[in-house]
C-alpha atoms as a PDB file:
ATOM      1  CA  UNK A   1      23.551  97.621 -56.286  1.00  0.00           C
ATOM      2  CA  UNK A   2      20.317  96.225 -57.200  1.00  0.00           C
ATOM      3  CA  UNK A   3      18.738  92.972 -56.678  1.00  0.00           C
ATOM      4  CA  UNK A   4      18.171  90.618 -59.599  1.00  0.00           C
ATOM      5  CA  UNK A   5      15.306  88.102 -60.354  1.00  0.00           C
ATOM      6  CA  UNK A   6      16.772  85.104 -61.300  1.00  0.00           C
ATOM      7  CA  UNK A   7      16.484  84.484 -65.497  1.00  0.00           C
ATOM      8  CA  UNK A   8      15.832  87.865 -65.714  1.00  0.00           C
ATOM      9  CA  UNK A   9      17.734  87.484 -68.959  1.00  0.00           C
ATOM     10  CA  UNK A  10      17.366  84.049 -70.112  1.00  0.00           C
ATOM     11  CA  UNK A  11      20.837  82.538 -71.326  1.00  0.00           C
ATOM     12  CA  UNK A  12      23.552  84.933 -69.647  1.00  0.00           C
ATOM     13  CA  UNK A  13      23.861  88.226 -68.214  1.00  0.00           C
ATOM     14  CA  UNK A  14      26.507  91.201 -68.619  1.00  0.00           C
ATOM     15  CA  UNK A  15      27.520  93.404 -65.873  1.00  0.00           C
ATOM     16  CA  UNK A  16      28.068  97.004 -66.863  1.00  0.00           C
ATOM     17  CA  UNK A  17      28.085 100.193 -66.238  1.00  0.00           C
ATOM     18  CA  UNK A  18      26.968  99.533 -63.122  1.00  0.00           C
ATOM     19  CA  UNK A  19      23.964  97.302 -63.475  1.00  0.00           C
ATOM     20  CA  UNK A  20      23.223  93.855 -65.130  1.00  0.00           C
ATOM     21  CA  UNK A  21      21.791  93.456 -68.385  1.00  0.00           C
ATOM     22  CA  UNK A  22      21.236  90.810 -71.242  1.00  0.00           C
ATOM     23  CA  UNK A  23      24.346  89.752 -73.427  1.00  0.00           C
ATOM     24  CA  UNK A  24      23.047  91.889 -76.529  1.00  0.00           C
ATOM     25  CA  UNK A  25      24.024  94.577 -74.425  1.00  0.00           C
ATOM     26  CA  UNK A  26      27.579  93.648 -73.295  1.00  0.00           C
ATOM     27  CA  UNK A  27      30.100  96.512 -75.349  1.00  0.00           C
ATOM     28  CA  UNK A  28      33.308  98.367 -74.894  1.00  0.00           C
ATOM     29  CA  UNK A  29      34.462 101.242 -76.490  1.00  0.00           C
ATOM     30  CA  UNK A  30      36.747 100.880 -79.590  1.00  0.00           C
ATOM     31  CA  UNK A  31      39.053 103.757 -77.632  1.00  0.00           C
ATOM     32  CA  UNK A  32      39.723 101.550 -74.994  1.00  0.00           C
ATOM     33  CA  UNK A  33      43.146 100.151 -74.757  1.00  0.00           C
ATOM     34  CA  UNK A  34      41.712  97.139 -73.876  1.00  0.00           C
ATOM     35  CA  UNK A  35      40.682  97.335 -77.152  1.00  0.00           C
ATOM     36  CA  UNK A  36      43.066  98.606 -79.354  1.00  0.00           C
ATOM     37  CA  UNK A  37      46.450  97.800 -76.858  1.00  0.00           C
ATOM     38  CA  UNK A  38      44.967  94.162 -75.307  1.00  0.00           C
ATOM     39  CA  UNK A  39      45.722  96.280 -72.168  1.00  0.00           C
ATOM     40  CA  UNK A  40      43.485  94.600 -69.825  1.00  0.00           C
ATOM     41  CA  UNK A  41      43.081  91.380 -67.294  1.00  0.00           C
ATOM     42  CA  UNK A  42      40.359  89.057 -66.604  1.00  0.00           C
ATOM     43  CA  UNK A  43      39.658  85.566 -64.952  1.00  0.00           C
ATOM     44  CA  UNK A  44      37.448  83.217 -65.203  1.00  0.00           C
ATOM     45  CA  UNK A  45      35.528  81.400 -62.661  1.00  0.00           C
ATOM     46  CA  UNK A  46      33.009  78.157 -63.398  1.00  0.00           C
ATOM     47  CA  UNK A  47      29.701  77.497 -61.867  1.00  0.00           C
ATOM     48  CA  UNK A  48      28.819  74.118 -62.133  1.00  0.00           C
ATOM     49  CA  UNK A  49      25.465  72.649 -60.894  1.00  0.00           C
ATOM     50  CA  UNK A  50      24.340  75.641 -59.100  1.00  0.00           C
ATOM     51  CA  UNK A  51      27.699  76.896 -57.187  1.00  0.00           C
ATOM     52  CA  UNK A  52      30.853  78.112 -58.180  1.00  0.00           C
ATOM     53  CA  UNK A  53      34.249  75.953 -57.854  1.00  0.00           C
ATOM     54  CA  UNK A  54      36.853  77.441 -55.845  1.00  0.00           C
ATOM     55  CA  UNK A  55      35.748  80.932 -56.207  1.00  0.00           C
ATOM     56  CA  UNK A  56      38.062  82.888 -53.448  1.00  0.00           C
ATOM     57  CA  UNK A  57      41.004  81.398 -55.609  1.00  0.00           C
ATOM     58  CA  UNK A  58      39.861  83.096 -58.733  1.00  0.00           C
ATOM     59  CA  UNK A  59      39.180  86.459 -57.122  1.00  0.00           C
ATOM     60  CA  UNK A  60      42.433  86.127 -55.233  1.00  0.00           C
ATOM     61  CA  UNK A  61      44.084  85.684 -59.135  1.00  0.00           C
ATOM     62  CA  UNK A  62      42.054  88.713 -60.300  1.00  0.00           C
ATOM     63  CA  UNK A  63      42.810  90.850 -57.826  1.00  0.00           C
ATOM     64  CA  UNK A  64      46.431  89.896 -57.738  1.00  0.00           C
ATOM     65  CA  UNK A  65      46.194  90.582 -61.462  1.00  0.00           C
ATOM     66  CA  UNK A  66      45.012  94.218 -60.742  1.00  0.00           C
ATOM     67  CA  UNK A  67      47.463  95.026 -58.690  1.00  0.00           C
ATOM     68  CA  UNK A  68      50.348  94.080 -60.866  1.00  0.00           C
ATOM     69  CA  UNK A  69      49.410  95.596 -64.069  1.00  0.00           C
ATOM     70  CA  UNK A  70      48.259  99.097 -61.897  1.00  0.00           C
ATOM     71  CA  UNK A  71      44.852  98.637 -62.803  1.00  0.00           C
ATOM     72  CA  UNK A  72      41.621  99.888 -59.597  1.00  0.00           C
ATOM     73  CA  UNK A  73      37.843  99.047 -59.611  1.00  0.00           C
ATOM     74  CA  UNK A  74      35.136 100.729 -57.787  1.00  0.00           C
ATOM     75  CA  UNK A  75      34.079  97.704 -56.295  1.00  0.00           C
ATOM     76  CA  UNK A  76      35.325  95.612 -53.326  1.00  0.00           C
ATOM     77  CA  UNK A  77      36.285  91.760 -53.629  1.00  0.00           C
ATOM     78  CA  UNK A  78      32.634  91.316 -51.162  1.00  0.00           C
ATOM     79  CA  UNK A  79      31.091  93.275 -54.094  1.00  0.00           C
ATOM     80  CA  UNK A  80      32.679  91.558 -57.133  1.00  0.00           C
ATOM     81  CA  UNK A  81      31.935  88.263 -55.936  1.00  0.00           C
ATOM     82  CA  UNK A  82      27.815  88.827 -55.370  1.00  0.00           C
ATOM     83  CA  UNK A  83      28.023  91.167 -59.100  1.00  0.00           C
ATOM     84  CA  UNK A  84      29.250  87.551 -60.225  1.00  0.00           C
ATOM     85  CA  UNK A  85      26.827  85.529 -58.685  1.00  0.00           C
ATOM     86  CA  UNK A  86      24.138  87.976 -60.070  1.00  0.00           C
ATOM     87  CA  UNK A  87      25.205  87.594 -63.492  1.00  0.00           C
ATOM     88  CA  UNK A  88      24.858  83.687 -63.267  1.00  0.00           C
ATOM     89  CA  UNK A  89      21.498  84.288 -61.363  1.00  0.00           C
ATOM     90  CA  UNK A  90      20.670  87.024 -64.050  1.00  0.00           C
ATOM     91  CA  UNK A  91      21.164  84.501 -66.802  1.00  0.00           C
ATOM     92  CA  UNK A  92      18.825  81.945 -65.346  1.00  0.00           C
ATOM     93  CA  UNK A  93      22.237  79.315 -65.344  1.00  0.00           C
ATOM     94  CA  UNK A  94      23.049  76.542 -63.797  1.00  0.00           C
ATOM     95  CA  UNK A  95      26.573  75.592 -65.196  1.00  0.00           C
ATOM     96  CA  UNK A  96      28.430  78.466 -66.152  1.00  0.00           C
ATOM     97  CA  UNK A  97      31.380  80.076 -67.592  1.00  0.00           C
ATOM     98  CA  UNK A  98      31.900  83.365 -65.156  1.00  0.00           C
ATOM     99  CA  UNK A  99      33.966  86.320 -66.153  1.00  0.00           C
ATOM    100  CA  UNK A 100      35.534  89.432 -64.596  1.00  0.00           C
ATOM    101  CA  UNK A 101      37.257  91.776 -66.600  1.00  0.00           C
ATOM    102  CA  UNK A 102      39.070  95.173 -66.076  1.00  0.00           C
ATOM    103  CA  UNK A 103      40.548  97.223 -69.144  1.00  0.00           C
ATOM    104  CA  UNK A 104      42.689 100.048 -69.141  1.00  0.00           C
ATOM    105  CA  UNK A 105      39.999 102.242 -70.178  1.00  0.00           C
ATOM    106  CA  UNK A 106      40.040 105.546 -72.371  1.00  0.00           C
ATOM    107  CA  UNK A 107      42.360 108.112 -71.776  1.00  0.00           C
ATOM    108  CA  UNK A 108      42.015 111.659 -72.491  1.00  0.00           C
ATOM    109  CA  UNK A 109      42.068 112.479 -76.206  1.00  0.00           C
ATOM    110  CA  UNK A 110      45.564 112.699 -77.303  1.00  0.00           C
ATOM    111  CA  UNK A 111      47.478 111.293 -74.264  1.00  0.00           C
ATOM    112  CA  UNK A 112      49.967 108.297 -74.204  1.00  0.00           C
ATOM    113  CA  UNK A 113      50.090 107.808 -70.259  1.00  0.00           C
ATOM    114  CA  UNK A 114      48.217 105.060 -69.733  1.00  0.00           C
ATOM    115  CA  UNK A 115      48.317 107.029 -65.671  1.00  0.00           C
ATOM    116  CA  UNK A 116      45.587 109.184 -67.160  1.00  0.00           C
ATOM    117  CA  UNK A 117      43.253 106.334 -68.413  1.00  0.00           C
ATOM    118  CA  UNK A 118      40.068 105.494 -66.001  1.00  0.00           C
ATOM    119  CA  UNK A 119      39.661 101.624 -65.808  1.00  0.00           C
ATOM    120  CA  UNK A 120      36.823  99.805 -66.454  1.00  0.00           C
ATOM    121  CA  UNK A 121      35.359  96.937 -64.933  1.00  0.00           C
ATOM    122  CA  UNK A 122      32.532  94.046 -66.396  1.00  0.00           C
ATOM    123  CA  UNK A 123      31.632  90.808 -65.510  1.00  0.00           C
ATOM    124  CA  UNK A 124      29.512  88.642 -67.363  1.00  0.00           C
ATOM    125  CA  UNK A 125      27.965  84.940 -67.443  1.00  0.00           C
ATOM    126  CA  UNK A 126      27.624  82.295 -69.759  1.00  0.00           C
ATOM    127  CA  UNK A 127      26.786  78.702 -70.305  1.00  0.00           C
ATOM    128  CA  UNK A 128      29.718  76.607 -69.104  1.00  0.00           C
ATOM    129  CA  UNK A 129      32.299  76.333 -72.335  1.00  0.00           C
ATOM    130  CA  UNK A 130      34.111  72.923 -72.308  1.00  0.00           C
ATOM    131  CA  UNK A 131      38.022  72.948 -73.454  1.00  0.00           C
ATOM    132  CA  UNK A 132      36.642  70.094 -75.285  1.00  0.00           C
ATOM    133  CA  UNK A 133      33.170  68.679 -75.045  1.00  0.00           C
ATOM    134  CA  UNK A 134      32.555  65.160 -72.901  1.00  0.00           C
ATOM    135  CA  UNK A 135      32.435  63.313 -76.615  1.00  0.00           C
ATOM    136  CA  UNK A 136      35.515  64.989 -77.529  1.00  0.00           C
ATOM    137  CA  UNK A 137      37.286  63.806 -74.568  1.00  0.00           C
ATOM    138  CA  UNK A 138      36.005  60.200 -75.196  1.00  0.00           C
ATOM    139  CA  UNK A 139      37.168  60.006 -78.522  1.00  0.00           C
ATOM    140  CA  UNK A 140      40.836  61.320 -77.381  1.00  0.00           C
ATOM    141  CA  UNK A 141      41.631  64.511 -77.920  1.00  0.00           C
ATOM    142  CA  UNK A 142      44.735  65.329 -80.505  1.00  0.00           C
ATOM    143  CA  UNK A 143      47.242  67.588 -79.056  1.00  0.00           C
ATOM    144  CA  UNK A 144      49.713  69.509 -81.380  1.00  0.00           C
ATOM    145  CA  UNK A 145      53.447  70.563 -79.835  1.00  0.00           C
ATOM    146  CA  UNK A 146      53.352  74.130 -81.822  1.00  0.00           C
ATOM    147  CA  UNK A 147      57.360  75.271 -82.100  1.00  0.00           C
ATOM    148  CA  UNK A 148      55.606  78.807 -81.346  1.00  0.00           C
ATOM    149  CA  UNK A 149      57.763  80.677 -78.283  1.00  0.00           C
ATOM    150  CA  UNK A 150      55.449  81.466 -75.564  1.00  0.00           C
ATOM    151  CA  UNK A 151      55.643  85.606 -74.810  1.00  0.00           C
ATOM    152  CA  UNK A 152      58.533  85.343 -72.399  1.00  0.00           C
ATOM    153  CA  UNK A 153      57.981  85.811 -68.584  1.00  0.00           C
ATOM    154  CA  UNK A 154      60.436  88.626 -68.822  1.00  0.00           C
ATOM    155  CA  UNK A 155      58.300  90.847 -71.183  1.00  0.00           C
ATOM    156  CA  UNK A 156      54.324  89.966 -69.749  1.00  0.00           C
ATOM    157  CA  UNK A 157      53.678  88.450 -66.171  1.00  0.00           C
ATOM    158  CA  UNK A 158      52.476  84.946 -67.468  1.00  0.00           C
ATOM    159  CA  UNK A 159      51.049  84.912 -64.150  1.00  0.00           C
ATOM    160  CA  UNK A 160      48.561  87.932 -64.706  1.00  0.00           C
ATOM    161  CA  UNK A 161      45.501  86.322 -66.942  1.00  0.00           C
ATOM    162  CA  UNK A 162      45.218  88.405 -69.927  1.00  0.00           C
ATOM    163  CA  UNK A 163      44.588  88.776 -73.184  1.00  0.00           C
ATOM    164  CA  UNK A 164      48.124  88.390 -74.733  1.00  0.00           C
ATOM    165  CA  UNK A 165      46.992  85.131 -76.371  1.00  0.00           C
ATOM    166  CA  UNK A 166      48.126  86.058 -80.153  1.00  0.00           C
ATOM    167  CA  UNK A 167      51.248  83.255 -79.742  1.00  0.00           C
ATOM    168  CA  UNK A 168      48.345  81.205 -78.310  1.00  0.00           C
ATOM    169  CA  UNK A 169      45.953  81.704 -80.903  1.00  0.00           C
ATOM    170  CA  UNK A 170      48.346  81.282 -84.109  1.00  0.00           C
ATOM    171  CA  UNK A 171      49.544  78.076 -82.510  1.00  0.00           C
ATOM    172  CA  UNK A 172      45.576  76.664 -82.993  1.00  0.00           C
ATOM    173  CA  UNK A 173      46.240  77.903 -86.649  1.00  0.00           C
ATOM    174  CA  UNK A 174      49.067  75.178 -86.808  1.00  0.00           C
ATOM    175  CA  UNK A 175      47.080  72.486 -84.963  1.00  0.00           C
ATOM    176  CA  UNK A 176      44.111  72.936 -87.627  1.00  0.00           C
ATOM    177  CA  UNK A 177      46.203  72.859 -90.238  1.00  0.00           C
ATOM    178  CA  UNK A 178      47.651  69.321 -89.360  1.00  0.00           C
ATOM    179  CA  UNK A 179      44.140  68.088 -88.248  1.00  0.00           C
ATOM    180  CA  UNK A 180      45.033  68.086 -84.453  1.00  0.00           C
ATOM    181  CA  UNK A 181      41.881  69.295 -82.215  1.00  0.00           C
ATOM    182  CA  UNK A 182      43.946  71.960 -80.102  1.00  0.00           C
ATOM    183  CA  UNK A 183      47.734  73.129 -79.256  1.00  0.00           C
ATOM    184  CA  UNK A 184      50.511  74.020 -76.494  1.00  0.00           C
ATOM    185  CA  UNK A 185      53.360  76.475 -77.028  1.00  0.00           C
ATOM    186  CA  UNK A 186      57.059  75.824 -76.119  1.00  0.00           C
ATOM    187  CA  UNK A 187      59.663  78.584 -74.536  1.00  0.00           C
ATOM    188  CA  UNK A 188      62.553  79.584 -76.123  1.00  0.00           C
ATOM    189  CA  UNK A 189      64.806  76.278 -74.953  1.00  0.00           C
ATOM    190  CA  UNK A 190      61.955  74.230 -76.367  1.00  0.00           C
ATOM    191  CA  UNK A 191      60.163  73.401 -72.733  1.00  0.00           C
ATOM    192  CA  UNK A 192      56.729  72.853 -72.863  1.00  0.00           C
ATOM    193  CA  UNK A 193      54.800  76.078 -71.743  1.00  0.00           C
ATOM    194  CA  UNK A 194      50.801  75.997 -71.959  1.00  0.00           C
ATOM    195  CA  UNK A 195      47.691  75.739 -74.307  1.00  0.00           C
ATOM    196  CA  UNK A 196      45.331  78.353 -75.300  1.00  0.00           C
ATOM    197  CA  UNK A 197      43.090  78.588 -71.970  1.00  0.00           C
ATOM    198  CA  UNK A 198      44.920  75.288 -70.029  1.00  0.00           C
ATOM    199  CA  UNK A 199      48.074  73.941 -68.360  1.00  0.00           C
ATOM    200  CA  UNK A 200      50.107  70.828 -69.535  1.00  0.00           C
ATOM    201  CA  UNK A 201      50.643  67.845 -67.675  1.00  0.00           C
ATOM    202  CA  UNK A 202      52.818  64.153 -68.590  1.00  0.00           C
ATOM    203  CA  UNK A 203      53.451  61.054 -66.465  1.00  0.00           C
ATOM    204  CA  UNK A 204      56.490  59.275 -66.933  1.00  0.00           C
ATOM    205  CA  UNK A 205      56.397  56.088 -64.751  1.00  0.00           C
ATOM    206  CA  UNK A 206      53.954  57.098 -62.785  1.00  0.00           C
ATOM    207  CA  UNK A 207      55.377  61.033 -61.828  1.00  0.00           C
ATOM    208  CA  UNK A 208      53.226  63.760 -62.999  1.00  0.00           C
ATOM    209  CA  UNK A 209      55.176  65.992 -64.017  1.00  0.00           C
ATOM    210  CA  UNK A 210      54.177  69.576 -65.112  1.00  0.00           C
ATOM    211  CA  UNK A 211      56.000  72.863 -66.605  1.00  0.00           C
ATOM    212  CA  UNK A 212      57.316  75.554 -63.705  1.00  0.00           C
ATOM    213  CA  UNK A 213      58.179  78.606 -65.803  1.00  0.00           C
ATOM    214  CA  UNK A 214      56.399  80.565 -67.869  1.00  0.00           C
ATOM    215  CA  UNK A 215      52.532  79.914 -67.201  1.00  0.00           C
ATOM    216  CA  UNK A 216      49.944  80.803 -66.160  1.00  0.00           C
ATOM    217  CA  UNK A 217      49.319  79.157 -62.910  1.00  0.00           C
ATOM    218  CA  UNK A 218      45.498  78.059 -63.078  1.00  0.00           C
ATOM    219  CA  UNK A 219      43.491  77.220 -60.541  1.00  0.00           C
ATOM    220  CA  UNK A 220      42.910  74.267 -61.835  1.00  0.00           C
ATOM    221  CA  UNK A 221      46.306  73.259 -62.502  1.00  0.00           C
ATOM    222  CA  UNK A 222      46.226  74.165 -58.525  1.00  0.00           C
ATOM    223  CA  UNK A 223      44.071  71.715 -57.919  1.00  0.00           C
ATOM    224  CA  UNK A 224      45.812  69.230 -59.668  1.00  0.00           C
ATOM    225  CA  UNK A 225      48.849  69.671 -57.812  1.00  0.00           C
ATOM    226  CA  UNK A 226      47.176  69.949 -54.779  1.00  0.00           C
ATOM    227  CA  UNK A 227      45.176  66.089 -55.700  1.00  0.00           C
ATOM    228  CA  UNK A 228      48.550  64.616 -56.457  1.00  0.00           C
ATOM    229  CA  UNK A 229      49.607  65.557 -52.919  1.00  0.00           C
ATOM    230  CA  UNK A 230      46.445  64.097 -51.431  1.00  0.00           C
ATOM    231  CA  UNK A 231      46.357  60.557 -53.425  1.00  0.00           C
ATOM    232  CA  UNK A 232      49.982  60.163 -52.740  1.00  0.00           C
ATOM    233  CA  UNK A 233      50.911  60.429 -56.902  1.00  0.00           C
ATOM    234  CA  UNK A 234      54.631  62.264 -56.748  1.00  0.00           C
ATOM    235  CA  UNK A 235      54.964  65.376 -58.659  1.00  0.00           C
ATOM    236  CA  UNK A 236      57.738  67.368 -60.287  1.00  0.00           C
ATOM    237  CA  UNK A 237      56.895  70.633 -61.403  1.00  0.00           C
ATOM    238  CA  UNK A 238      60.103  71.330 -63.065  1.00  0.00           C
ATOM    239  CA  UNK A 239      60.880  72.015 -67.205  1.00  0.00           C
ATOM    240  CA  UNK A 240      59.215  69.654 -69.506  1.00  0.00           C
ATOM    241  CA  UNK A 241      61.102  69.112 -73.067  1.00  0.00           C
ATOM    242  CA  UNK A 242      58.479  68.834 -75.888  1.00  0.00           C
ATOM    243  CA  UNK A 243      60.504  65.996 -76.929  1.00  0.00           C
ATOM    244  CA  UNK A 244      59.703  64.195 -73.611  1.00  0.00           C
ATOM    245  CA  UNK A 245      56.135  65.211 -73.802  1.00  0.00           C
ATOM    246  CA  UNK A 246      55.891  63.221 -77.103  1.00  0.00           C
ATOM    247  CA  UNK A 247      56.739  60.351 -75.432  1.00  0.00           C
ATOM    248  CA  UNK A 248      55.079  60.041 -71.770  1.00  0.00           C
ATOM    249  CA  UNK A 249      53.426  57.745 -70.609  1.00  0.00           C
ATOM    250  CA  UNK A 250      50.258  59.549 -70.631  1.00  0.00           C
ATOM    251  CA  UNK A 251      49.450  63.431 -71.123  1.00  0.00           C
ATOM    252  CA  UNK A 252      46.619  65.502 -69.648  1.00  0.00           C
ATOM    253  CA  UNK A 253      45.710  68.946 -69.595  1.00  0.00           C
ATOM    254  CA  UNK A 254      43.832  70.776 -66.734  1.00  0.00           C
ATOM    255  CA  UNK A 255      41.669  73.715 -67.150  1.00  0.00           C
ATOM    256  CA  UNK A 256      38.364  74.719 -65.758  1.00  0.00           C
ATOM    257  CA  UNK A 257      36.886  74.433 -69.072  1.00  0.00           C
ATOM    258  CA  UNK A 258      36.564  70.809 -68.225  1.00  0.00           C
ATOM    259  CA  UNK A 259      38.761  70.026 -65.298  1.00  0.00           C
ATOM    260  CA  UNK A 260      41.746  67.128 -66.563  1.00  0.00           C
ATOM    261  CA  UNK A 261      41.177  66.429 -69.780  1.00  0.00           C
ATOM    262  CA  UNK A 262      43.082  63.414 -70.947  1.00  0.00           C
ATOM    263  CA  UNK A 263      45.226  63.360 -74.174  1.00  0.00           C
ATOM    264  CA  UNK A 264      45.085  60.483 -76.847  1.00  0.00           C
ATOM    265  CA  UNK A 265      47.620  61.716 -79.370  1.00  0.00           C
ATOM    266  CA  UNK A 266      50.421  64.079 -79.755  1.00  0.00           C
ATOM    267  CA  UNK A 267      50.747  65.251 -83.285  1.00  0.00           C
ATOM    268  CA  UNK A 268      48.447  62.336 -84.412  1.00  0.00           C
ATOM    269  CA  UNK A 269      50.943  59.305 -82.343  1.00  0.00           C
ATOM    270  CA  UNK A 270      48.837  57.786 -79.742  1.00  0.00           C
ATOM    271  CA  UNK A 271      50.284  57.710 -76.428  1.00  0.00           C
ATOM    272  CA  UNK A 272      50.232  54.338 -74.280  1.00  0.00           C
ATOM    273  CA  UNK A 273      46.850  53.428 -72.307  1.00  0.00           C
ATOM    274  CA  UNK A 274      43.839  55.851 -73.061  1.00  0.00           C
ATOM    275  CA  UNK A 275      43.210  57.440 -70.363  1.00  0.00           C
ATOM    276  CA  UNK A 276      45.966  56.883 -68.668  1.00  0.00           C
ATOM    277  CA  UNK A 277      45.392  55.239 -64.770  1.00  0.00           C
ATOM    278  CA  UNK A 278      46.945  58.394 -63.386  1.00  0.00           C
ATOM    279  CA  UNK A 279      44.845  60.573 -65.321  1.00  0.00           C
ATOM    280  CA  UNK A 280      41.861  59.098 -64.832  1.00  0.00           C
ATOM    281  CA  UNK A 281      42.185  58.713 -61.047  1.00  0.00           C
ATOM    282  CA  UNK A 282      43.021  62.593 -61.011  1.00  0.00           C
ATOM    283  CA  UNK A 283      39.763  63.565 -63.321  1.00  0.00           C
ATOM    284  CA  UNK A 284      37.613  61.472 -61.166  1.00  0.00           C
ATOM    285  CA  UNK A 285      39.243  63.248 -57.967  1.00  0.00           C
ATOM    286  CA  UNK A 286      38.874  66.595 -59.599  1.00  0.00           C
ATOM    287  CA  UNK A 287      35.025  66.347 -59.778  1.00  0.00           C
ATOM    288  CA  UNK A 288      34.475  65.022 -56.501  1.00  0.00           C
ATOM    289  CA  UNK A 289      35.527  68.087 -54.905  1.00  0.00           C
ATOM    290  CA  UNK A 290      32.842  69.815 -56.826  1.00  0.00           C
ATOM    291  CA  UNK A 291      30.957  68.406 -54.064  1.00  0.00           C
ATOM    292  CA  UNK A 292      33.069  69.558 -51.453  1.00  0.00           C
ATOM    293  CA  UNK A 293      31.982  71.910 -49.374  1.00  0.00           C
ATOM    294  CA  UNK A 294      35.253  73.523 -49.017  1.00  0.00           C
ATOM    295  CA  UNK A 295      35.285  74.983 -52.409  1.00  0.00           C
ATOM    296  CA  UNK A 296      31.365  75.440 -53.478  1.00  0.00           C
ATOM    297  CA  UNK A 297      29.892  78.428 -53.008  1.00  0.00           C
ATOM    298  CA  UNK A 298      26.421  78.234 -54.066  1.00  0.00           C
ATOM    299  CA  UNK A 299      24.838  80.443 -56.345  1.00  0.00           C
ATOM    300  CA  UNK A 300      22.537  83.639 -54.666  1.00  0.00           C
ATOM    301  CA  UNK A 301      19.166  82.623 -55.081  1.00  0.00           C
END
């Protein structure tokens, strides 16, 4: 693979067919089943003043993700990880939003077995996208319990990132439509599941306590769990009843669009103190270790 110059395409790069190239570029073929079937699986790594958080953690994900829905690459996980850091060097970016992405490809013209199909891999880089912007988050961001089932672990691998996200996305639907800024879905015994690109959190005199069935288990929400251990705050991860969610103490939501993102409202009710104690000692925690050596991995120059 090629060297890159860094800003070589001001703004973001793409990663495909084998070489980087500006976002106007980035395409897929309307064959693909990634296309047409949402038959694919991605994840999503942030850069964030000039280095990538936790990195090996999203390529283990991604690769663990490959493996269960039978997809291969041509590359190696030493190869994926410096095509990523030449997208965000590509792209001239310091904070980022990184992704790597591998379809199921096109099959041969009039086959169903997706066996047949050769799968395709991109990667690209953008500027970071916030879950909700720092402003957003100071005002108090207005979550909305959607009575929408989450797909059921049974059916799709809610631990395999993909694109799956139509319960997801018709659950923002209802949040607009009751003027609440974003959503979670519930399973089918009315637990709390997850949002639309984030994991759920409450604290109920003083336990966090987040959902254990169901989710997607994201690296952030890792980290969270792994901060709680650290600062001493218990944690249950155990089912979490909408009904109880309405009522915690505080809410949060982790993602790494924006780390823990405190919650002022559920379904326009405003929870007790805003933000929360627990929440904010967690957010504060959570961008410290940007700084940690541990888990940056600075950006190829």
């Amino acid at each position: 693979m090629r060297t890159v110059e860094r800003g070589e395409f001001e703004g973001g790069s793409v990663f495909i067919e084998g070489d980087w190239k500006p976002l106007s570029e980035a395409k897929v073929s309307m064959f693909d089943w990634g296309f047409t079937r949402s038959d694919a699986c991605y994840d999503v790594a942030t850069a964030w003043h000039g280095a990538f958080f936790r990195l090996d953690d999203h390529l283990d994900r991604f690769f663990h993700s490959l493996e269960k829905m039978r997809m291969t690459i041509p590359y190696s996980r030493a190869e994926v990880r410096q095509i990523l850091h030449r997208c965000v060097k590509a792209g001239g970016l310091e904070d980022a939003y990184v992704a790597m992405v591998c379809t199921r490809g096109v099959p041969p013209r009039g086959a169903r077995d997706p066996r047949l199909a050769v799968n395709r891999f991109y990667a690209y880089a953008l500027p970071f996208v916030w879950i909700a912007p720092p402003e957003k988050q100071a005002q108090g961001i207005d979550l909305h319990i959607s009575r929408r089932i989450r797909i059921a672990p049974e059916s799709v691998d809610p631990t395999v990132k993909n694109y799956h996200w139509i319960d997801l996305v018709m659950s923002m639907f209802d949040a607009y439509d009751r003027g609440a800024d974003t959503s979670c879905v519930v399973d089918a015994q009315g637990n709390v599941a997850e949002g639309p690109g984030f994991n759920v959190f409450m604290v109920e005199n003083g336990v966090v306590r987040t959902p254990d069935r169901g989710v997607l288990e994201g690296i952030s929400r890792k980290t969270v769990i792994e901060l709680c251990g650290t600062l001493g705050i218990p944690l249950r991860v155990e089912p979490v009843p909408a009904v109880e969610l309405a009522s915690a103490d505080e809410v949060f939501i982790s993602s790494s669009g924006g780390g823990v993102l405190p919650i002022a409202r559920i379904d326009g009710q405003p929870l007790g103190d805003f933000p929360g104690p627990i929440t904010k000692r967690l957010r504060d925690a959570y961008w410290a270790l940007h700084e940690d050596p541990r888990h940056r991995d600075p950006v190829e120059r």
